[in-house]
Structure formats: structure tokens, C-alpha cells
N, C-alpha and C. Protein backbone atom coordinates (compact mmCIF):
# COMPACT_ATOMS: atom_id res chain seq x y z
N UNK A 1 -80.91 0.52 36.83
CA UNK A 1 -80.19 -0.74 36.96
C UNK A 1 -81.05 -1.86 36.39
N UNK A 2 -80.44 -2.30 35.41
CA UNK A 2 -81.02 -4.02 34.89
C UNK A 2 -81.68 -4.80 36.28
N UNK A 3 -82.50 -5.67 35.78
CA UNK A 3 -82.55 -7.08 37.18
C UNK A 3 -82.52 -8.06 36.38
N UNK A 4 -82.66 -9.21 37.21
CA UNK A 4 -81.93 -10.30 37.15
C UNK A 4 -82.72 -11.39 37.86
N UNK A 5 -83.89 -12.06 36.93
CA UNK A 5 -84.62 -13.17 37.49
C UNK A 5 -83.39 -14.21 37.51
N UNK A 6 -83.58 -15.37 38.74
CA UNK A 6 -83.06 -16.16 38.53
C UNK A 6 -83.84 -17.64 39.17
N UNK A 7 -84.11 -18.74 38.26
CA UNK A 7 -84.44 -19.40 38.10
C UNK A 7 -83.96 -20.61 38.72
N UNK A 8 -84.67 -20.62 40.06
CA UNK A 8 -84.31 -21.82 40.60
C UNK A 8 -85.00 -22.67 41.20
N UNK A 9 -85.23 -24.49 40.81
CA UNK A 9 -86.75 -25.07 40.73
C UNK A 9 -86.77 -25.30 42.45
N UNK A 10 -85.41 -25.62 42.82
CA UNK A 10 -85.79 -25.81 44.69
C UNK A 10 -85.72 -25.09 45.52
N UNK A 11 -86.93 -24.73 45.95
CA UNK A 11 -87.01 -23.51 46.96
C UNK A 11 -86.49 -23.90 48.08
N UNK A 12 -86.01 -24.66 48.63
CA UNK A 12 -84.66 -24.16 49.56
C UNK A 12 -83.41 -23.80 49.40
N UNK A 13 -83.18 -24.37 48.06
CA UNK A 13 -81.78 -23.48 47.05
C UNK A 13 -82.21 -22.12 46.40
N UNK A 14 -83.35 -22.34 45.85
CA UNK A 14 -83.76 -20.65 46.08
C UNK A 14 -83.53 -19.87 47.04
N UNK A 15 -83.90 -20.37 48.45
CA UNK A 15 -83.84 -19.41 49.65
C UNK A 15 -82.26 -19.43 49.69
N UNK A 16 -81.37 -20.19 49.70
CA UNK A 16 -80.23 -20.11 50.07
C UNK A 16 -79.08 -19.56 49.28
N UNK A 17 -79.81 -19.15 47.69
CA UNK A 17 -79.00 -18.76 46.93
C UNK A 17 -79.67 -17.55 47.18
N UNK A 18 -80.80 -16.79 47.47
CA UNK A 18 -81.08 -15.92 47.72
C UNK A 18 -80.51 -14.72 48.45
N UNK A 19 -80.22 -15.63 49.63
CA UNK A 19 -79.16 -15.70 50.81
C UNK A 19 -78.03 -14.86 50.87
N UNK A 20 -77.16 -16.03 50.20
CA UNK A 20 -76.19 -15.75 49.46
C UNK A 20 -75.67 -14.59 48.92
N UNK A 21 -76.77 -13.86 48.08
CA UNK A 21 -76.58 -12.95 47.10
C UNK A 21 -76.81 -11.88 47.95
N UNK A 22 -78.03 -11.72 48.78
CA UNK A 22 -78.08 -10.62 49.25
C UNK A 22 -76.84 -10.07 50.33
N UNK A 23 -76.19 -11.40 50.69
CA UNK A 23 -75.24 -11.50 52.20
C UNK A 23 -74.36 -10.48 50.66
N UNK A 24 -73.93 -10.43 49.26
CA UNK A 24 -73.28 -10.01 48.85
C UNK A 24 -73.36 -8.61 48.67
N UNK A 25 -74.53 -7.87 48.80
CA UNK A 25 -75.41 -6.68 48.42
C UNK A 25 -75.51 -6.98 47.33
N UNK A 26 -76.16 -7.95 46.46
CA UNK A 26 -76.31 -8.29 44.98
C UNK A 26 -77.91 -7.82 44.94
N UNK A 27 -78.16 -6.45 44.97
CA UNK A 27 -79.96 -6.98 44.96
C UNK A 27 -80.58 -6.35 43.53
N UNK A 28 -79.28 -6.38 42.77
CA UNK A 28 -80.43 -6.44 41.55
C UNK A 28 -80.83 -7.98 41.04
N UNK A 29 -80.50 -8.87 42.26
CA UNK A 29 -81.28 -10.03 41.50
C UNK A 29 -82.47 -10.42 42.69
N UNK A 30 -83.31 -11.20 41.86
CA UNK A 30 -84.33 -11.85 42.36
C UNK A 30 -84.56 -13.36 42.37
N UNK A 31 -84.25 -14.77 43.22
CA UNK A 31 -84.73 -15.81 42.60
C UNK A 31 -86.21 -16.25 42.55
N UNK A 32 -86.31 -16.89 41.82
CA UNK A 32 -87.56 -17.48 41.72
C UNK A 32 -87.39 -19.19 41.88
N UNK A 33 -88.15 -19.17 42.42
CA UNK A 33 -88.66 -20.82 43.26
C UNK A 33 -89.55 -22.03 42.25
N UNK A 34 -88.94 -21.56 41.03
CA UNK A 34 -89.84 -22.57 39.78
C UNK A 34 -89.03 -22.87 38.74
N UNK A 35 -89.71 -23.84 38.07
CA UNK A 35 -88.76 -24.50 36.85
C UNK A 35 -89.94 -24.62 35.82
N UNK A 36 -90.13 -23.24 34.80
CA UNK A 36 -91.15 -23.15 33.73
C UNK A 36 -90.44 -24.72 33.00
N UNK A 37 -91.49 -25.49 32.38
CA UNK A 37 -91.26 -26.23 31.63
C UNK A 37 -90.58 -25.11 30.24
N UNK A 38 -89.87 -26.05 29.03
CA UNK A 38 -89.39 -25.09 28.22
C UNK A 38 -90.41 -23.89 27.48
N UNK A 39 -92.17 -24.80 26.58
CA UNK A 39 -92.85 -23.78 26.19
C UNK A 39 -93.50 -23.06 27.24
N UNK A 40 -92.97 -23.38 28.31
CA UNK A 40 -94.24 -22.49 29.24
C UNK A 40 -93.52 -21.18 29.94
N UNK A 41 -92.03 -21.55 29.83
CA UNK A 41 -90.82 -20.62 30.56
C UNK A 41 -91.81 -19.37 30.27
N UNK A 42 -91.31 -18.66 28.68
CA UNK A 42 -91.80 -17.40 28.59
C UNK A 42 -92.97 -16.93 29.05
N UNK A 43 -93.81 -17.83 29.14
CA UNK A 43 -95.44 -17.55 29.92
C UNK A 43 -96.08 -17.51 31.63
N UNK A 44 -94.88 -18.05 32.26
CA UNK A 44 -94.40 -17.93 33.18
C UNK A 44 -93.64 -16.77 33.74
N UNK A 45 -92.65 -16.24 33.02
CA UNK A 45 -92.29 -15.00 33.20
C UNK A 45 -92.73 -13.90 33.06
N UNK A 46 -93.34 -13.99 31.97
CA UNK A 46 -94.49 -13.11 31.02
C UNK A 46 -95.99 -12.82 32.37
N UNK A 47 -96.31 -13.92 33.39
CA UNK A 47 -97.16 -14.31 34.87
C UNK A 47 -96.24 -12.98 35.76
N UNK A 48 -95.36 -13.31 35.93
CA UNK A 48 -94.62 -12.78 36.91
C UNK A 48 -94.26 -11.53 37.23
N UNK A 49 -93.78 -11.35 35.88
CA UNK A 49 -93.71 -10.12 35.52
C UNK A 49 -94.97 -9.21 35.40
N UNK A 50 -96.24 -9.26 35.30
CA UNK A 50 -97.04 -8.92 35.51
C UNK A 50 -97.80 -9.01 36.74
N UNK A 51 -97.58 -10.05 37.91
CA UNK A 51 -98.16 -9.52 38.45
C UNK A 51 -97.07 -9.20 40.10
N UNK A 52 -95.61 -9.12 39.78
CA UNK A 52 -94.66 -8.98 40.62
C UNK A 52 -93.72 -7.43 40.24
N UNK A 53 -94.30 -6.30 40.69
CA UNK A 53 -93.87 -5.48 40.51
C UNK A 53 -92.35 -5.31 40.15
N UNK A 54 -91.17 -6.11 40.89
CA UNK A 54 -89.89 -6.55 41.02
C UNK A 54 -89.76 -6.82 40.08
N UNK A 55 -90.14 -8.17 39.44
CA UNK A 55 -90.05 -8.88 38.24
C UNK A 55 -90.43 -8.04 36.75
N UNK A 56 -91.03 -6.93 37.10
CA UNK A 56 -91.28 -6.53 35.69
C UNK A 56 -90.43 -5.64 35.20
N UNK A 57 -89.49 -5.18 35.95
CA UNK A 57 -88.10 -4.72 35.43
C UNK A 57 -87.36 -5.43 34.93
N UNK A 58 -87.06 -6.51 35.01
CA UNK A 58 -86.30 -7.62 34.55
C UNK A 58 -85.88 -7.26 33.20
N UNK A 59 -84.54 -7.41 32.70
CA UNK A 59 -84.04 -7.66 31.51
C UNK A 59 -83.18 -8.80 31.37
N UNK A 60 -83.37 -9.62 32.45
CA UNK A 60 -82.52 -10.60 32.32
C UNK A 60 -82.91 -11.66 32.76
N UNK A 61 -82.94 -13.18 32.52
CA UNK A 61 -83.34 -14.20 32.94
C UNK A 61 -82.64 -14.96 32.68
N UNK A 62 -82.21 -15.95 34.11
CA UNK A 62 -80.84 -17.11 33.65
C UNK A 62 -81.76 -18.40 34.52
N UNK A 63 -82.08 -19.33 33.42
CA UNK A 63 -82.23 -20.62 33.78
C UNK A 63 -81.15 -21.66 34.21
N UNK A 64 -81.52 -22.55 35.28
CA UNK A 64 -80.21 -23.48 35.31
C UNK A 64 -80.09 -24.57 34.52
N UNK A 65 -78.99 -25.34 33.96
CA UNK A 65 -78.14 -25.64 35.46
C UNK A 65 -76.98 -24.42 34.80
N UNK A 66 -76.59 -23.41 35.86
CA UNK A 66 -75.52 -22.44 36.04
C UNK A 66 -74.82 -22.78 37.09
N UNK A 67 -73.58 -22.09 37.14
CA UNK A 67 -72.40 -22.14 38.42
C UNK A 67 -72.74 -20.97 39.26
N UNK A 68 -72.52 -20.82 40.41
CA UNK A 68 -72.98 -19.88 41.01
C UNK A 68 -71.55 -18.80 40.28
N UNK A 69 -70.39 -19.53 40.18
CA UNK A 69 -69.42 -17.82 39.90
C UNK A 69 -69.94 -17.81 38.55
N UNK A 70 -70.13 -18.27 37.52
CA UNK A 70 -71.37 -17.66 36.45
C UNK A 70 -72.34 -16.31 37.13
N UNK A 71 -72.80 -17.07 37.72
CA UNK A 71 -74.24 -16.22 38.43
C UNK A 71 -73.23 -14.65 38.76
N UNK A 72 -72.50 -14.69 39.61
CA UNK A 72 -71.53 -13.63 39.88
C UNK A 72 -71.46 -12.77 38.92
N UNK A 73 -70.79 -13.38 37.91
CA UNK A 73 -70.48 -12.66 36.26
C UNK A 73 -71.31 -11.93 36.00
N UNK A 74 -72.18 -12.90 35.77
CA UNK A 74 -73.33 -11.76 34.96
C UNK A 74 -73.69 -10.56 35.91
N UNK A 75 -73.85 -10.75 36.96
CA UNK A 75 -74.63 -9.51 37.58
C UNK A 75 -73.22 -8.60 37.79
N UNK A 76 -72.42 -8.77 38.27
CA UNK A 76 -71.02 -7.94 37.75
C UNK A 76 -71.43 -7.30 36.71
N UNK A 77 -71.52 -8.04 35.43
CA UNK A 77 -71.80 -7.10 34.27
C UNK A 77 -73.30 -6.85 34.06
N UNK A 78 -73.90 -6.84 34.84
CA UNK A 78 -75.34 -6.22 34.75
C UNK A 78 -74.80 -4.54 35.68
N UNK A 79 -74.43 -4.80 36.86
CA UNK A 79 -73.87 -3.39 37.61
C UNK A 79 -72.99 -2.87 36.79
N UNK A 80 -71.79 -3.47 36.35
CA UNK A 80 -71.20 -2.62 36.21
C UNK A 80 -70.94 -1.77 34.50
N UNK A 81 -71.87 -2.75 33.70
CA UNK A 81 -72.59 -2.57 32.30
C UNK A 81 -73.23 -1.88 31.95
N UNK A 82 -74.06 -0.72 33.30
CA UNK A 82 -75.46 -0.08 33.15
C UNK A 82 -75.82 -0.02 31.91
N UNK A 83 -75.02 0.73 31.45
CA UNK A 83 -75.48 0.91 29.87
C UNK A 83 -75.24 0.26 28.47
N UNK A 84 -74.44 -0.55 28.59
CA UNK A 84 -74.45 -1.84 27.57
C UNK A 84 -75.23 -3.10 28.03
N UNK A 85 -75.25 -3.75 26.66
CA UNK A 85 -76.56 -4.90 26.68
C UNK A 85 -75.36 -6.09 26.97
N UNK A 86 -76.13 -7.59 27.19
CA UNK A 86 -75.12 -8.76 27.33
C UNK A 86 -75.13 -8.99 26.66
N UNK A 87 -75.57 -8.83 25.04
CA UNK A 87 -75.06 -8.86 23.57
C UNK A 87 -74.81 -7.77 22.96
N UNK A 88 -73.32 -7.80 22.56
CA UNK A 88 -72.76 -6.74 22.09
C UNK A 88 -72.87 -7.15 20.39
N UNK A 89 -73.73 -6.42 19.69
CA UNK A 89 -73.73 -6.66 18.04
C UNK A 89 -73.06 -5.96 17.52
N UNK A 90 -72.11 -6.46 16.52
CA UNK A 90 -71.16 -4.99 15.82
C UNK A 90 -71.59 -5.46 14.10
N UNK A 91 -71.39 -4.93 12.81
CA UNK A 91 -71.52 -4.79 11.92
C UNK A 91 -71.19 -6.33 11.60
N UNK A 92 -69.78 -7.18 11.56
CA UNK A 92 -69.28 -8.36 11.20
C UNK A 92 -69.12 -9.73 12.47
N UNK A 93 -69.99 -9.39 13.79
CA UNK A 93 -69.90 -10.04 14.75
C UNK A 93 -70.52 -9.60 15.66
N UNK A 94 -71.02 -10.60 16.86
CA UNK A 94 -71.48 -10.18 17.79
C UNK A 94 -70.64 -11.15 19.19
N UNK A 95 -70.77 -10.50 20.32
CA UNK A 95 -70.22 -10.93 21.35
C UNK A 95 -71.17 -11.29 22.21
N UNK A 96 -71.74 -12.64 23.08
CA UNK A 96 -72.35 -12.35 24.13
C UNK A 96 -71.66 -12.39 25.37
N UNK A 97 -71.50 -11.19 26.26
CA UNK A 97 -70.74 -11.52 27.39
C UNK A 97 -71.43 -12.44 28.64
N UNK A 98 -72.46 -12.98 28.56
CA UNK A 98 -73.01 -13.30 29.61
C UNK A 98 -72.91 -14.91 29.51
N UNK A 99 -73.06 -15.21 28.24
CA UNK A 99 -72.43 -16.54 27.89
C UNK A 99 -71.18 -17.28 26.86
N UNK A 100 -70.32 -16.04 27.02
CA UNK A 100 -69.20 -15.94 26.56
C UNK A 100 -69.31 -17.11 25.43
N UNK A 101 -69.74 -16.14 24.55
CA UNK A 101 -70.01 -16.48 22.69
C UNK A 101 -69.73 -15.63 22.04
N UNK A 102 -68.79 -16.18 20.76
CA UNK A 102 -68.79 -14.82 19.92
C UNK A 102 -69.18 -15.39 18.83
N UNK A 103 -70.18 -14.49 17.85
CA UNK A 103 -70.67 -14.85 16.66
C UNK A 103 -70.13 -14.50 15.29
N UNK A 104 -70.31 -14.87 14.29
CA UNK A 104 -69.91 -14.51 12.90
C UNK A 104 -70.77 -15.30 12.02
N UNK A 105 -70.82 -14.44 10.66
CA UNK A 105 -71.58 -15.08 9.57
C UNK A 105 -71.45 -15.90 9.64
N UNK A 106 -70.21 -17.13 9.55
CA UNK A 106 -69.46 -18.11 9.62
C UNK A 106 -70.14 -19.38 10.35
N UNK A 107 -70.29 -18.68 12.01
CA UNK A 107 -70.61 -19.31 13.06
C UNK A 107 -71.86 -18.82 13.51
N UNK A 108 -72.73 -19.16 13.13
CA UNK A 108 -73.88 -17.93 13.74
C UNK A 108 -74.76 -18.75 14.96
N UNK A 109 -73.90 -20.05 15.02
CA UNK A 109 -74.53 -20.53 16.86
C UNK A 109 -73.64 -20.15 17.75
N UNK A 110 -72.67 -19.65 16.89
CA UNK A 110 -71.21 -18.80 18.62
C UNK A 110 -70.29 -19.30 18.84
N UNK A 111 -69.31 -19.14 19.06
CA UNK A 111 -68.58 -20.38 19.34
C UNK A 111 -67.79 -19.79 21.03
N UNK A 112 -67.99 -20.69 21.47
CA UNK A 112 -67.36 -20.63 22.60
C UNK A 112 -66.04 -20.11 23.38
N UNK A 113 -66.15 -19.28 23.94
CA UNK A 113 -65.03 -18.32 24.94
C UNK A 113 -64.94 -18.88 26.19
N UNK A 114 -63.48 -18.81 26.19
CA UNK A 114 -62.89 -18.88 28.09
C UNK A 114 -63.32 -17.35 28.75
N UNK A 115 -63.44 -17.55 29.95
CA UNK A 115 -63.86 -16.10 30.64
C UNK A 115 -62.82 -14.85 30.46
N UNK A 116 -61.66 -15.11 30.21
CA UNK A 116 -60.16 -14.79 29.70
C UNK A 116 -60.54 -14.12 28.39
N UNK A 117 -60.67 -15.12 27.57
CA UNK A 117 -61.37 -14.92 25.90
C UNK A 117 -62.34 -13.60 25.78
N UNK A 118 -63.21 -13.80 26.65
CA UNK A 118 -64.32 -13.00 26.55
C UNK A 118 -64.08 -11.37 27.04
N UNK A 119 -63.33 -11.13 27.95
CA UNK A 119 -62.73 -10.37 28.85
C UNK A 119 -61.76 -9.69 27.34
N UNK A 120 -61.09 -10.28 27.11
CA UNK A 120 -60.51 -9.43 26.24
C UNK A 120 -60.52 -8.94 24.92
N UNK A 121 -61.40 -9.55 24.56
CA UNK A 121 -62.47 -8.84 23.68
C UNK A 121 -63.14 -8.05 23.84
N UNK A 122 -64.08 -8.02 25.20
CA UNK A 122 -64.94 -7.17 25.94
C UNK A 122 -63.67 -6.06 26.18
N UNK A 123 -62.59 -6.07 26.91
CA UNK A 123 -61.58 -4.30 27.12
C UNK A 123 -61.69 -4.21 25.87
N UNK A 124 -60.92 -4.92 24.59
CA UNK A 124 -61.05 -3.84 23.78
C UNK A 124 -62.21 -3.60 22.73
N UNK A 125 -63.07 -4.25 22.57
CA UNK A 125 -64.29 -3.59 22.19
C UNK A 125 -64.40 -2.60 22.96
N UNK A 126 -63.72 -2.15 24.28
CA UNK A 126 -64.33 -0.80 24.68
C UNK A 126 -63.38 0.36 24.67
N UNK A 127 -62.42 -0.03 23.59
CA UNK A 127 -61.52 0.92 23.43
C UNK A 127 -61.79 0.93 21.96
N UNK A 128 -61.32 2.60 21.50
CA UNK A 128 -60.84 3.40 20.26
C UNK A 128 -60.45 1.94 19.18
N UNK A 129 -60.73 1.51 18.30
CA UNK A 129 -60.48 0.61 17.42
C UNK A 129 -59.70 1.07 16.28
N UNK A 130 -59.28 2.23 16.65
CA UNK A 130 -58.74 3.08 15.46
C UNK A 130 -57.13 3.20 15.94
N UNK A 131 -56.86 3.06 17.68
CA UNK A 131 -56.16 3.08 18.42
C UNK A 131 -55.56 1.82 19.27
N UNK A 132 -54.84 1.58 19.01
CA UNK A 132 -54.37 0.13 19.12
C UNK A 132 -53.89 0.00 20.53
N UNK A 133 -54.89 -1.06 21.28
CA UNK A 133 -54.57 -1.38 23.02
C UNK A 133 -52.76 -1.76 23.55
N UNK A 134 -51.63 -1.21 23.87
CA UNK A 134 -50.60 -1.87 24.68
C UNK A 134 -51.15 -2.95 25.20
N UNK A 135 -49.82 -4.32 25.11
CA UNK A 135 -49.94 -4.98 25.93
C UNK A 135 -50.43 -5.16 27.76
N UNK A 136 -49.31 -3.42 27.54
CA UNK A 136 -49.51 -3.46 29.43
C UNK A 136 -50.84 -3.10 29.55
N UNK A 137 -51.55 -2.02 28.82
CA UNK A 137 -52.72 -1.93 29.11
C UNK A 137 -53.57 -2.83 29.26
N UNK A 138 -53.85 -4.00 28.23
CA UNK A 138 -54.39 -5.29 28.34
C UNK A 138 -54.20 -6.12 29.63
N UNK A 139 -52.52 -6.23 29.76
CA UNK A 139 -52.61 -6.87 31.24
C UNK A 139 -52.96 -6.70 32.21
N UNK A 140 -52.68 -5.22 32.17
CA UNK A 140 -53.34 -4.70 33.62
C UNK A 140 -55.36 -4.63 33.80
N UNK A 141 -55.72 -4.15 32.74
CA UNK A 141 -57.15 -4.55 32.74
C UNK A 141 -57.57 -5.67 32.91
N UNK A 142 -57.04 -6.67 32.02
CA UNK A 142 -57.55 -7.71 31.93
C UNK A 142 -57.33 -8.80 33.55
N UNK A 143 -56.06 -9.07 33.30
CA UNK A 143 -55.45 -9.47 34.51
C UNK A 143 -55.16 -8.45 36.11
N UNK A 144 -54.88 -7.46 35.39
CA UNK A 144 -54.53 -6.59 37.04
C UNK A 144 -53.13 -6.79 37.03
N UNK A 145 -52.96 -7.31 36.11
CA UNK A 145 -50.95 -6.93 36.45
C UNK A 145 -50.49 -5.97 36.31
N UNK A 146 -49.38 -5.42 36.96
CA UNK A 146 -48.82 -3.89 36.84
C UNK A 146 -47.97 -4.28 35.28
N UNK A 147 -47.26 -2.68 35.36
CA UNK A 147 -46.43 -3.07 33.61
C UNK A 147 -45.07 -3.52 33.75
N UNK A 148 -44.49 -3.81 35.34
CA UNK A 148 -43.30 -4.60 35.65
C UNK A 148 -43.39 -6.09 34.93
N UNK A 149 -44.56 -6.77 35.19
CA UNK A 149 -44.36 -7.92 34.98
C UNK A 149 -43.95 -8.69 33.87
N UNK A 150 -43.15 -9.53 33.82
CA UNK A 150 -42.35 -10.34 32.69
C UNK A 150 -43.67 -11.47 32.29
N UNK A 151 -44.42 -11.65 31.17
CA UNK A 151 -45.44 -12.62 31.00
C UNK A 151 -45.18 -13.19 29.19
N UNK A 152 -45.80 -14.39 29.27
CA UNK A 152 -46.33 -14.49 28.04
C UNK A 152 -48.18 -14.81 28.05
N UNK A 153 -48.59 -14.34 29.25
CA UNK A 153 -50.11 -14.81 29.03
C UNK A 153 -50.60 -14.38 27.96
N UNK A 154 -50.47 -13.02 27.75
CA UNK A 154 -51.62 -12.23 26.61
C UNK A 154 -51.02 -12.92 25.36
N UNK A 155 -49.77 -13.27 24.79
CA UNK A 155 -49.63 -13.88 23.76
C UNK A 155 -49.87 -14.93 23.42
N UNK A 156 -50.00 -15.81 24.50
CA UNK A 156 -50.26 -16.82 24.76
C UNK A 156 -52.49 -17.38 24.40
N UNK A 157 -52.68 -16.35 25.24
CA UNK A 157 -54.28 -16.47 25.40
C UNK A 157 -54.53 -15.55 23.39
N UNK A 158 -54.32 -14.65 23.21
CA UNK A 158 -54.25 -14.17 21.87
C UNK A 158 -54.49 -15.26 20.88
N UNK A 159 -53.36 -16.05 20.67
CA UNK A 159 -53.13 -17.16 19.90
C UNK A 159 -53.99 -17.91 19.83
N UNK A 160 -54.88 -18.61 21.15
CA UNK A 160 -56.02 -19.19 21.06
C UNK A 160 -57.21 -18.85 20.89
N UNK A 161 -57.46 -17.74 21.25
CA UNK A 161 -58.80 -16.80 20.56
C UNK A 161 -58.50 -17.01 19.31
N UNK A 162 -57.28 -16.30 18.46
CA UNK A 162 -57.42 -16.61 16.83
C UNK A 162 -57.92 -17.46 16.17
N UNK A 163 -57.46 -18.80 17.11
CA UNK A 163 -57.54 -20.24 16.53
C UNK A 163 -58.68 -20.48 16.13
N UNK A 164 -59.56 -20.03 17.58
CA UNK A 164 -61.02 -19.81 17.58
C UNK A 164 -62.01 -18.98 17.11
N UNK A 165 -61.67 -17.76 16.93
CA UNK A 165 -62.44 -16.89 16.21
C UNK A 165 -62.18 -16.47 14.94
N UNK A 166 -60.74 -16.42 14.35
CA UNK A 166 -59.99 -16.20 12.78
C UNK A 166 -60.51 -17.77 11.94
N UNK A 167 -61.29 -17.24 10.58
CA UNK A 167 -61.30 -18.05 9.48
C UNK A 167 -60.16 -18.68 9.24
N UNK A 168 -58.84 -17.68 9.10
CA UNK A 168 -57.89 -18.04 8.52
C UNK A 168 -56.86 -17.10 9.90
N UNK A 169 -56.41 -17.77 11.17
CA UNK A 169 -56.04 -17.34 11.94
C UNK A 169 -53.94 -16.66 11.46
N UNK A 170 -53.87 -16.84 10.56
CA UNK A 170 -52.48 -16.05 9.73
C UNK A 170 -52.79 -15.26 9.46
N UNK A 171 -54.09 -14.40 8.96
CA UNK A 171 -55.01 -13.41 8.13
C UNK A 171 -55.83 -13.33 9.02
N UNK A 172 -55.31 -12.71 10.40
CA UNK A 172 -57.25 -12.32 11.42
C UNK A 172 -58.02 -10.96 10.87
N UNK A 173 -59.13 -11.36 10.70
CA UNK A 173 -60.04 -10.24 10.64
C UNK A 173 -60.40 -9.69 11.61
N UNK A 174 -60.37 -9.83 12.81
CA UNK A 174 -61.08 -9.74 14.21
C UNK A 174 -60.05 -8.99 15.70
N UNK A 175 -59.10 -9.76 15.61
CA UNK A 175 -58.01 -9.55 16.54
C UNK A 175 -56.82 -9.29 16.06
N UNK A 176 -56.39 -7.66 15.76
CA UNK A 176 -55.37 -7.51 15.29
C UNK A 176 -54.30 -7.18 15.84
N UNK A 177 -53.25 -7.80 15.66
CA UNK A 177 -51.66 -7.03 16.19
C UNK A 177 -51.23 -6.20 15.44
N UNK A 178 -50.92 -5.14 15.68
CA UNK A 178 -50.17 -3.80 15.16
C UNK A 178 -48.93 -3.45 16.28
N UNK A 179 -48.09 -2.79 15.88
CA UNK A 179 -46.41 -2.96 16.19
C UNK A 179 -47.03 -2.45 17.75
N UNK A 180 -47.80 -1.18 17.86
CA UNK A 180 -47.85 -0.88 19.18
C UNK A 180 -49.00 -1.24 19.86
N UNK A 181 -49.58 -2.68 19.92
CA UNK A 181 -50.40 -3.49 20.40
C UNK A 181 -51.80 -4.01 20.00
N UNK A 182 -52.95 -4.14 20.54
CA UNK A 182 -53.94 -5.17 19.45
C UNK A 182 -55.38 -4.00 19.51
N UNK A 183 -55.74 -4.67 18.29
CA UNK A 183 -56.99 -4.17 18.20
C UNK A 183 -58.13 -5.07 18.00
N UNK A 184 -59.47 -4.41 18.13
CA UNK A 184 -60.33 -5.44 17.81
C UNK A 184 -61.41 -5.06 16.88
N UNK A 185 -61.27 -5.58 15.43
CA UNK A 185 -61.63 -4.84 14.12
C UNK A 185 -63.07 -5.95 14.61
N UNK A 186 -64.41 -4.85 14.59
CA UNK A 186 -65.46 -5.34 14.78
C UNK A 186 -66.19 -4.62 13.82
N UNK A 187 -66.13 -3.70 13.04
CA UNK A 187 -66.71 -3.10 12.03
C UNK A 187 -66.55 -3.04 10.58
């Protein structure tokens, strides 16, 4: 299992986010009770990690200011990720799920995802790309809706990812519709 320093300068919000997490059984994280200045962060961790047995597993480090349901997220996808990284690199893009960014030659500082956005990129990056996701499948992953339901979310949320991630969102390279539902051309 990944861990999960987390960086917090007031140690009574340390203790209480600490708290918190464990009241959740969250214990692949750890906070820490400091605020590395920016050049000193890595040298600080780089301290810690050496001489905090806990800390030297670490593959992950989140400085604030974060939301605590952020904080949630990520370690969600630290458990339930074991084996994928929080940057997903593919041949023509990369995804970060932890700060819901997706990259391109184009954009190579990221451009910004709704948790929605990110989520459904993330199902189908983890499906067959050769094999095109159903709607219902999407809804129900994404959302948890059964395949009764009457919606326009996914077409709806679709449309604005394009806007956002398609050069030329008439011509997507990235998010494709095919007659029996979408794919996500990452290679």
C-alpha cells in the first residue's frame, strides 16, 4: 500500500485531522505538524523520511491549502489504485488523478478537470480502448445509476470535457463517440 504524508503547519489541525482520518480507518496516511518553506519542502521530507520509519514509504505528499474531501480522494485512490500511479502517462496525454489535470502537447501545464471530468476518463482509461464503453456502463460506474434511468448527464458532462480537452472539439482526438458508446483514444 502507497502512504500518504500530509502536510499540515498547525499541530492542533494536525492532531485533529489526524483524528479524523484514523476515526475513518484511513491509515495509510500520516500528518505531519510542519510547513517546509518551498526550497526546503524536499529536504524536509527527504529528514523525515529518513529518520521516520513510516515516512519512508511514502509515495505521496500533499501540501496545503487542500479540502479535506480532496484529502478523501486521493487516499481513495491511493487504496483503491494499489497498482496504478496518480499520473496516468499514455503515448498523446497524460492524466493526473489526484489533481484532476489532463495534459497534452498542446497544454503541457494541464488543464483543469471537474471530479466528474476526471472520473470519466479515469473508467474508461480502464477499459479495452479498442471496445467502446455503453452509456449505461458509464452511468452506472461513474454515477451509480442503474440502466433504468432516463438522463442527459453523461451527454451533457461529455460535451464539456471536449470543450476542454479537444483541439478541435467537432474532430476529438481523445473522447470518442462510436454508435455503441465512448472511448478514450489515449494512444
Amino acid at each position: 500500500m502507497r502512504k500518504l504524508l500530509i502536510i499540515q503547519p498547525e499541530p492542533e489541525s494536525a492532531a485533529l485531522l489526524q483524528r479524523a482520518l484514523d476515526e475513518r480507518g484511513l491509515t495509510v496516511c500520516q500528518v505531519v505538524p510542519v510547513m517546509p518553506k518551498d526550497d526546503e519542502g524536499a529536504q524536509v521530507i527527504a529528514i523525515m523520511r529518513r529518520d521516520d520509519p513510516s515516512a519512508a514509504s511514502a509515495t505521496y505528499v500533499i501540501e496545503p491549502p487542500y479540502r479535506f474531501g480532496h484529502l478523501l480522494d486521493v487516499i481513495k485512490n491511493l487504496q483503491d489504485k494499489n497498482d496504478n500511479p496518480l499520473r496516468r502517462v499514455y503515448a498523446s496525454c497524460a492524466l493526473d488523478t489526484a489533481h484532476c489535470l489532463f495534459f497534452t502537447p498542446d497544454q503541457p501545464d494541464g488543464i483543469r478537470l471537474t471530479e466528474k471530468e476526471k472520473d470519466i476518463l479515469l473508467y474508461l482509461s480502464e477499459c479495452d480502448p479498442q471496445s467502446p464503453v455503453t452509456k449505461e456502463a458509464l452511468l452506472e460506474g461513474v454515477w451509480g445509476f442503474n440502466q433504468n434511468v432516463e438522463t442527459h448527464t453523461l451527454e451533457t458532462h461529455v460535451y464539456r470535457l471536449r470543450q476542454k480537452i479537444e483541439k478541435n472539439p467537432a474532430k476529438p482526438l481523445f473522447l470518442i463517440t462510436k454508435d455503441d458508446g465512448y472511448i478514450f483514444q489515449r494512444d
